[in-house]
N, C-alpha and C. Protein backbone atom coordinates (compact mmCIF):
# COMPACT_ATOMS: atom_id res chain seq x y z
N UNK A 1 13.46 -12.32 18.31
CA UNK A 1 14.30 -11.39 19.04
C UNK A 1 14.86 -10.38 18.03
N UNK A 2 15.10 -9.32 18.14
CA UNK A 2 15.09 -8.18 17.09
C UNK A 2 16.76 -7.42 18.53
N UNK A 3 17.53 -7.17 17.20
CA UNK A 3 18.21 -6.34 17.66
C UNK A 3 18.18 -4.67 17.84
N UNK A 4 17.19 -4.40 17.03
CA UNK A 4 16.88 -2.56 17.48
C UNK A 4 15.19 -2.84 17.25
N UNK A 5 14.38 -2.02 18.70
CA UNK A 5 13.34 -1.98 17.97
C UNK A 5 12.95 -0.35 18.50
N UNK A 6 12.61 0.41 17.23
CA UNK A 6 11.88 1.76 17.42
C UNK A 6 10.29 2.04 17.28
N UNK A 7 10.23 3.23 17.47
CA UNK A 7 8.54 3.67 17.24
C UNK A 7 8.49 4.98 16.66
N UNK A 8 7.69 5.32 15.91
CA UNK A 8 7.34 6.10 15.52
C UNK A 8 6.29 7.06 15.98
N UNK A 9 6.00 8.44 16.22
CA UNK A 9 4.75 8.78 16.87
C UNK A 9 4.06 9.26 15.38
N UNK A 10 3.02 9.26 15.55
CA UNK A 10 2.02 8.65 14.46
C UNK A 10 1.30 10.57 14.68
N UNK A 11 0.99 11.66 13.82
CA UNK A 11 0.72 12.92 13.91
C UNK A 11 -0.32 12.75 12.43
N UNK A 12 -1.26 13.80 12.83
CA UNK A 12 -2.07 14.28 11.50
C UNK A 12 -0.95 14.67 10.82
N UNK A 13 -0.04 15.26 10.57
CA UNK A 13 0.66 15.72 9.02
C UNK A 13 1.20 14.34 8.81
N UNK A 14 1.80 13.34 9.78
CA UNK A 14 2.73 12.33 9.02
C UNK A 14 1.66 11.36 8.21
N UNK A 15 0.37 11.26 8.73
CA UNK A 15 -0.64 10.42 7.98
C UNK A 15 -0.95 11.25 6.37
N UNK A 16 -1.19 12.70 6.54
CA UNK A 16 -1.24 13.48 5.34
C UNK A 16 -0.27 13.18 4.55
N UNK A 17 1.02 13.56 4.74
CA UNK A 17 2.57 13.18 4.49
C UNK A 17 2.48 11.94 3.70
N UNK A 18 2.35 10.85 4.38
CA UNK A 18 1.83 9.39 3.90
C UNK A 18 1.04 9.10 2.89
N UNK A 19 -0.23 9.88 2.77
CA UNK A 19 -0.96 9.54 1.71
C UNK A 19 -0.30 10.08 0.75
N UNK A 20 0.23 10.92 0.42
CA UNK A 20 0.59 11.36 -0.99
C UNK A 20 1.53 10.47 -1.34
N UNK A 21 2.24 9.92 -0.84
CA UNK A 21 3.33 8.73 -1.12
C UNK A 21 2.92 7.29 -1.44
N UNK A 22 1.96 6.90 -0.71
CA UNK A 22 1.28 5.47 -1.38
C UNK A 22 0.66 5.28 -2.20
N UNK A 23 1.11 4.40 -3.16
CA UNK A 23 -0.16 4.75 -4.53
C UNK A 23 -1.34 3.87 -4.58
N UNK A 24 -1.93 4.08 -4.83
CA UNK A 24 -3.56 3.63 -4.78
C UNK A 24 -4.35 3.69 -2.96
N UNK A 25 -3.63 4.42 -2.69
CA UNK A 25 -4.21 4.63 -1.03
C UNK A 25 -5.72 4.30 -0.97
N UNK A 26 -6.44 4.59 -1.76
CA UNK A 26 -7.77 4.20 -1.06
C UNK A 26 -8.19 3.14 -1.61
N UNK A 27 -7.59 2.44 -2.53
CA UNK A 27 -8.07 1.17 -2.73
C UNK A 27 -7.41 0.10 -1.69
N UNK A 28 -5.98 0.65 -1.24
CA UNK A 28 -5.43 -0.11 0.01
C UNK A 28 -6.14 -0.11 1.03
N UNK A 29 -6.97 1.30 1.27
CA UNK A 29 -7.08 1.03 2.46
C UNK A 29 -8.11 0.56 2.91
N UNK A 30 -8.93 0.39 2.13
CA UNK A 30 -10.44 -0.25 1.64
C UNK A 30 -10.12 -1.80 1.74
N UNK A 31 -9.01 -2.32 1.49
CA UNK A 31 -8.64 -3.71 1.64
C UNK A 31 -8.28 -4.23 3.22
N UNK A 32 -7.62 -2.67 3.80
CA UNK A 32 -7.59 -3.25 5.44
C UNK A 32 -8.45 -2.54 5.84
N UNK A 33 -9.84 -2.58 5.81
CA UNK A 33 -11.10 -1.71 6.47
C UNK A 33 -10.67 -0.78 7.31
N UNK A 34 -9.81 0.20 6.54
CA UNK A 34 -9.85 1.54 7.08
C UNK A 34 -8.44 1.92 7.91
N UNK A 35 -8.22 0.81 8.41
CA UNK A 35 -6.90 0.70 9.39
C UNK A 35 -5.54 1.26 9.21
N UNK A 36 -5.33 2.84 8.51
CA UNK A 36 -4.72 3.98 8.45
C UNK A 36 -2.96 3.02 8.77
N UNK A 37 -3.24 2.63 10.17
CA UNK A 37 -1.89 2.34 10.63
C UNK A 37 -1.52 1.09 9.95
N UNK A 38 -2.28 0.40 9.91
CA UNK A 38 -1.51 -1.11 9.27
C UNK A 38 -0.74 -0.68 7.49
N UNK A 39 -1.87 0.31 6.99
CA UNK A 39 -1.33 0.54 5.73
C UNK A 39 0.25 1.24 6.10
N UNK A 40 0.11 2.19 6.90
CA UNK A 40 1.24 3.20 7.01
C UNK A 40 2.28 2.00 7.75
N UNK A 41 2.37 1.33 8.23
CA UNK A 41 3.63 0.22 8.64
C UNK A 41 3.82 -0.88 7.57
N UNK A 42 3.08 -0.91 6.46
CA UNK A 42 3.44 -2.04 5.14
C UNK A 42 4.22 -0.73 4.95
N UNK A 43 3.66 0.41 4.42
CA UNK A 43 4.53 1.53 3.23
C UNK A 43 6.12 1.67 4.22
N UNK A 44 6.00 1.67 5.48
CA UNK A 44 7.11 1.97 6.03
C UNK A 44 8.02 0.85 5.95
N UNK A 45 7.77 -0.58 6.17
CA UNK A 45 8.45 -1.84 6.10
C UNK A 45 8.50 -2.20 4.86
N UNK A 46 7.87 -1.67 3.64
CA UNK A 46 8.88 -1.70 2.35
C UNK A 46 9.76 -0.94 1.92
N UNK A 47 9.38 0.40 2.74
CA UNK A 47 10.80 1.43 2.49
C UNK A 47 12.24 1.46 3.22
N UNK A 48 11.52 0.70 4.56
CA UNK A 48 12.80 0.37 5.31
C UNK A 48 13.81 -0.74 4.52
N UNK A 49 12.94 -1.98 4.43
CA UNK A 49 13.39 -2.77 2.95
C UNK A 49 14.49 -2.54 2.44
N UNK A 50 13.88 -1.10 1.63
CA UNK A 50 14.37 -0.99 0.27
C UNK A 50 15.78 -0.08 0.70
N UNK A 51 15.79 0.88 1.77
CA UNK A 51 16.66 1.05 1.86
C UNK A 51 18.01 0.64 2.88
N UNK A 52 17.37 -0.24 3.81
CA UNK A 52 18.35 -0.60 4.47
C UNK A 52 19.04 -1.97 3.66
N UNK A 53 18.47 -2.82 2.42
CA UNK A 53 18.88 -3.74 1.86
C UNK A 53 19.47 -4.48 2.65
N UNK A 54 20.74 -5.09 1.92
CA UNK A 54 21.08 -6.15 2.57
C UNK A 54 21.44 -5.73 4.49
N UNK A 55 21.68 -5.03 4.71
CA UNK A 55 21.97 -4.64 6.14
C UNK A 55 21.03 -5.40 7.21
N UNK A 56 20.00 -5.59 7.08
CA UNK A 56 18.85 -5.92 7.39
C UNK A 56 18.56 -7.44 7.23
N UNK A 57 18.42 -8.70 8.08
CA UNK A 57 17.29 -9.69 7.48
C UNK A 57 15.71 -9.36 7.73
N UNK A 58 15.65 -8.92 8.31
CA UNK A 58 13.73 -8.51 8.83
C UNK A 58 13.65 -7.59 9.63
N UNK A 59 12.44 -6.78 8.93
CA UNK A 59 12.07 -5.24 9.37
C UNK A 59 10.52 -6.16 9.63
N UNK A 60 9.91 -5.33 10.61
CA UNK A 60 8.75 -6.22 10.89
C UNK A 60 8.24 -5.13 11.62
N UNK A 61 6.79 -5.01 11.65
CA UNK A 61 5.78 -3.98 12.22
C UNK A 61 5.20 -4.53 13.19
N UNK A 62 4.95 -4.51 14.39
CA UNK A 62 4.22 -4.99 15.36
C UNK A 62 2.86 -4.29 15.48
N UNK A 63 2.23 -4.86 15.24
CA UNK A 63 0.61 -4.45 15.05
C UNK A 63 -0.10 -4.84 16.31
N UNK A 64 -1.06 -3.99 16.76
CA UNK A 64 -1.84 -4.55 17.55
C UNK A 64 -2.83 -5.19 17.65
N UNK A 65 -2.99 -6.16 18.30
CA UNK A 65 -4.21 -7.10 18.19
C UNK A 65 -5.59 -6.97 18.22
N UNK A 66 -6.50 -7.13 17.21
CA UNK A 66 -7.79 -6.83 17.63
C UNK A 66 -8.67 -7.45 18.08
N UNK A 67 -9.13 -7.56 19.16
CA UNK A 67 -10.09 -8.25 20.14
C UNK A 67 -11.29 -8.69 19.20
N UNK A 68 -11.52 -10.05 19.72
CA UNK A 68 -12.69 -10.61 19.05
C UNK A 68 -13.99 -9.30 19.69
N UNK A 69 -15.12 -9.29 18.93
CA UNK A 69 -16.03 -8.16 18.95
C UNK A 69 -17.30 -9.04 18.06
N UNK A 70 -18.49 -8.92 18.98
CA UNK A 70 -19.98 -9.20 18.32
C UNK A 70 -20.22 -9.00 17.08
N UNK A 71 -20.61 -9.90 16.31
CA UNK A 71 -21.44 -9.18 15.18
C UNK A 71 -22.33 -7.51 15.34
N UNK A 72 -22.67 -7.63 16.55
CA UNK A 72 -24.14 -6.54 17.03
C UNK A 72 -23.01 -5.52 17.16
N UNK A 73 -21.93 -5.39 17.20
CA UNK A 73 -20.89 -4.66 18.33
C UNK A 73 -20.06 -4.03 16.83
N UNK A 74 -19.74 -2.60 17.25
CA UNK A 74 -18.67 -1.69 16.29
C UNK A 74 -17.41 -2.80 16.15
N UNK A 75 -17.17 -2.59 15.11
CA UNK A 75 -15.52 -3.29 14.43
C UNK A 75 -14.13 -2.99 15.41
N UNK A 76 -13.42 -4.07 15.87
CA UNK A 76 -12.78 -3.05 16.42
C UNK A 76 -11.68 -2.26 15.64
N UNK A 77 -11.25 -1.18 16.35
CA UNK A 77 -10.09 -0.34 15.58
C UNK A 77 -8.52 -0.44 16.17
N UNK A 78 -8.33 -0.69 15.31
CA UNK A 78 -6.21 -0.83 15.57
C UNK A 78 -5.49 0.60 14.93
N UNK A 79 -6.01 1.33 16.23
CA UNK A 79 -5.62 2.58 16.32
C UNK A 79 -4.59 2.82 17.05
N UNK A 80 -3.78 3.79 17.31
CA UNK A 80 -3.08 4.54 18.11
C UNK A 80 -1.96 5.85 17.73
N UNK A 81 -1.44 6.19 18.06
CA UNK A 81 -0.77 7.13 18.07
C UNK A 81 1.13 6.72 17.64
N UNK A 82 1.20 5.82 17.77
CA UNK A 82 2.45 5.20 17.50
C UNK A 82 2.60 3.78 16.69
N UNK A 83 3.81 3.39 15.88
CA UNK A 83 3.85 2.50 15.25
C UNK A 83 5.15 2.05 15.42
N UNK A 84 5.32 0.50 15.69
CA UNK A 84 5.99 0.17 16.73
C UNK A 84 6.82 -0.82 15.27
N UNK A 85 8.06 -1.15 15.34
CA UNK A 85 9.12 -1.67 14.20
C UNK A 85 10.30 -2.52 14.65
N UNK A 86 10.68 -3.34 14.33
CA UNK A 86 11.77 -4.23 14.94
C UNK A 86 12.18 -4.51 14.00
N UNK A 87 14.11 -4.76 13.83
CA UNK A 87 15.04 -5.02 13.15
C UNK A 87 15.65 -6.60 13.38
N UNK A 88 16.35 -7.15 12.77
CA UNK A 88 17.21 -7.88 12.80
C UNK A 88 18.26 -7.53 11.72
N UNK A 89 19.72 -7.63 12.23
CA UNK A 89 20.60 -6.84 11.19
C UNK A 89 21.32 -8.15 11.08
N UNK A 90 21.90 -7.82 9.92
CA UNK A 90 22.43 -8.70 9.11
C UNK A 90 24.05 -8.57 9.25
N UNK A 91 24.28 -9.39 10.67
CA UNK A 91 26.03 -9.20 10.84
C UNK A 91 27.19 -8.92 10.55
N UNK A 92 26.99 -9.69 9.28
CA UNK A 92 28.61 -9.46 8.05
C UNK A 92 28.82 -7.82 7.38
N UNK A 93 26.94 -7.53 7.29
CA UNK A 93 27.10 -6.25 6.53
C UNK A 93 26.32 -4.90 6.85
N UNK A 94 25.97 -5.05 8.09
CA UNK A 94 25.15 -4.20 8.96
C UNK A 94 25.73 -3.10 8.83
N UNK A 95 27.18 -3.10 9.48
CA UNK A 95 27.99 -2.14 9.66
C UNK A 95 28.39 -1.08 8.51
N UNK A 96 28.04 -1.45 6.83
CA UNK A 96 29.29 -1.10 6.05
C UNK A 96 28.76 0.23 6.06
N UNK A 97 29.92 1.41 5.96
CA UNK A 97 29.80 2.76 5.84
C UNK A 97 28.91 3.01 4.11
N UNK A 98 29.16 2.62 3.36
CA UNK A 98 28.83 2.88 2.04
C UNK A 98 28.09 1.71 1.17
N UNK A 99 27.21 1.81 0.39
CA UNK A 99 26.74 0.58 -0.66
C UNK A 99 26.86 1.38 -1.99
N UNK A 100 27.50 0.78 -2.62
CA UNK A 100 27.64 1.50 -4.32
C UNK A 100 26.31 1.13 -4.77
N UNK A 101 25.84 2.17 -5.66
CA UNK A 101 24.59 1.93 -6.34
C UNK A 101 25.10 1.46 -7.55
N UNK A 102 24.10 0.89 -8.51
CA UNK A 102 24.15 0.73 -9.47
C UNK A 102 25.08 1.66 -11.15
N UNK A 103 25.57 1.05 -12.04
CA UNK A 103 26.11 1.86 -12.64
C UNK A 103 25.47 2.68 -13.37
N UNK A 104 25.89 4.25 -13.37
CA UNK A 104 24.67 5.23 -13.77
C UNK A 104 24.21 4.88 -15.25
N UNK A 105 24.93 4.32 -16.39
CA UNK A 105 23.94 3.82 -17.77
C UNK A 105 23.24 2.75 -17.25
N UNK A 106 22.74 2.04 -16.37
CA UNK A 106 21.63 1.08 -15.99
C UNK A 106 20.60 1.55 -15.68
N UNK A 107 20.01 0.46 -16.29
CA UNK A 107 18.65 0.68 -16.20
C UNK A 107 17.57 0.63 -14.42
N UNK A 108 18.71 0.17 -13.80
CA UNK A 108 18.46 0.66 -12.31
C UNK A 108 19.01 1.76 -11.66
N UNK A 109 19.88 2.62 -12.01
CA UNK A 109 20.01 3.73 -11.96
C UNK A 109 19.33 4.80 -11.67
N UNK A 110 18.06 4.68 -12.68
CA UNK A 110 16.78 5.87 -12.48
C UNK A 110 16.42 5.87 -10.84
N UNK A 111 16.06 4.58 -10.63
CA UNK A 111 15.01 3.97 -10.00
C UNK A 111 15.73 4.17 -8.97
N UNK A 112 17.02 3.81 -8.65
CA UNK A 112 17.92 4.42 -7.56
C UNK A 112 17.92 5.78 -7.28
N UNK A 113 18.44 6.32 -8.14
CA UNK A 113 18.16 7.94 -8.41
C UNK A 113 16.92 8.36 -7.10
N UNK A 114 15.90 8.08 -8.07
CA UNK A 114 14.64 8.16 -7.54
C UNK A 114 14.07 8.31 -5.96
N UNK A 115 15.03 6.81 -5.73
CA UNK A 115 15.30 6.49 -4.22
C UNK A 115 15.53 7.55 -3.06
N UNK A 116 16.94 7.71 -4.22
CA UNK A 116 17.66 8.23 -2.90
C UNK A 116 18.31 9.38 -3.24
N UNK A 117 18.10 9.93 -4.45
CA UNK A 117 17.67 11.51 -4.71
C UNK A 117 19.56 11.88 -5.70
N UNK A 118 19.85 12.67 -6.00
CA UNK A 118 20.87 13.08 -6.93
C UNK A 118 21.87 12.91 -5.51
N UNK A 119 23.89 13.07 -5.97
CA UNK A 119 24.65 13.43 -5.06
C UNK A 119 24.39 15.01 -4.36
């Protein structure tokens, strides 16, 4: 049971958009035979992750199922136009207006930075 679940509509620029952001994209996607969307809902459910942190216990992608299909018969494809996401929030700290980042001489700092861009 998920307390928020959204979707995303899935467009030629946001897939373009996407590739430049995942690194090693075609060796990923060569690992899920081709399946554009499954890659683009891992990259999205580690970024949701990363930035909703503790707020969050599970960000989760609902994928669609692919029908058993013949050897003789095309692969099937877990295509569509939308990509579907469910939350569970994390009660105590769902709510908080602010999370302090790291202190700026740390060595997580950058990487925060990085994140979530200068003030």
């Amino acid at each position: 049971k998920f307390d928020h679940i959204f979707h995303i509509h899935v467009t030629p620029e946001i897939l373009v958009s996407a590739s430049k952001k995942v690194a090693d994209l075609s060796q990923k996607e060569m690992d899920l035979g081709g399946h554009q969307n499954v890659l683009l809902s891992r990259h999205i459910e580690e970024q949701l992750s990363k930035a909703l942190g503790k707020r969050i216990v599970l960000v989760q992608a609902m994928i669609a199922d692919c029908k058993k299909w013949e050897l003789s018969d095309e692969p099937c494809l877990i295509e569509g136009d939308s990509l579907t996401f469910g939350l569970v929030l994390d009660a105590s700290s769902a709510f908080n207006i602010l999370d302090k980042g790291p202190p700026a001489d740390s060595l997580e700092a950058k990487e925060f930075r990085e994140f979530w861009g200068d003030k």
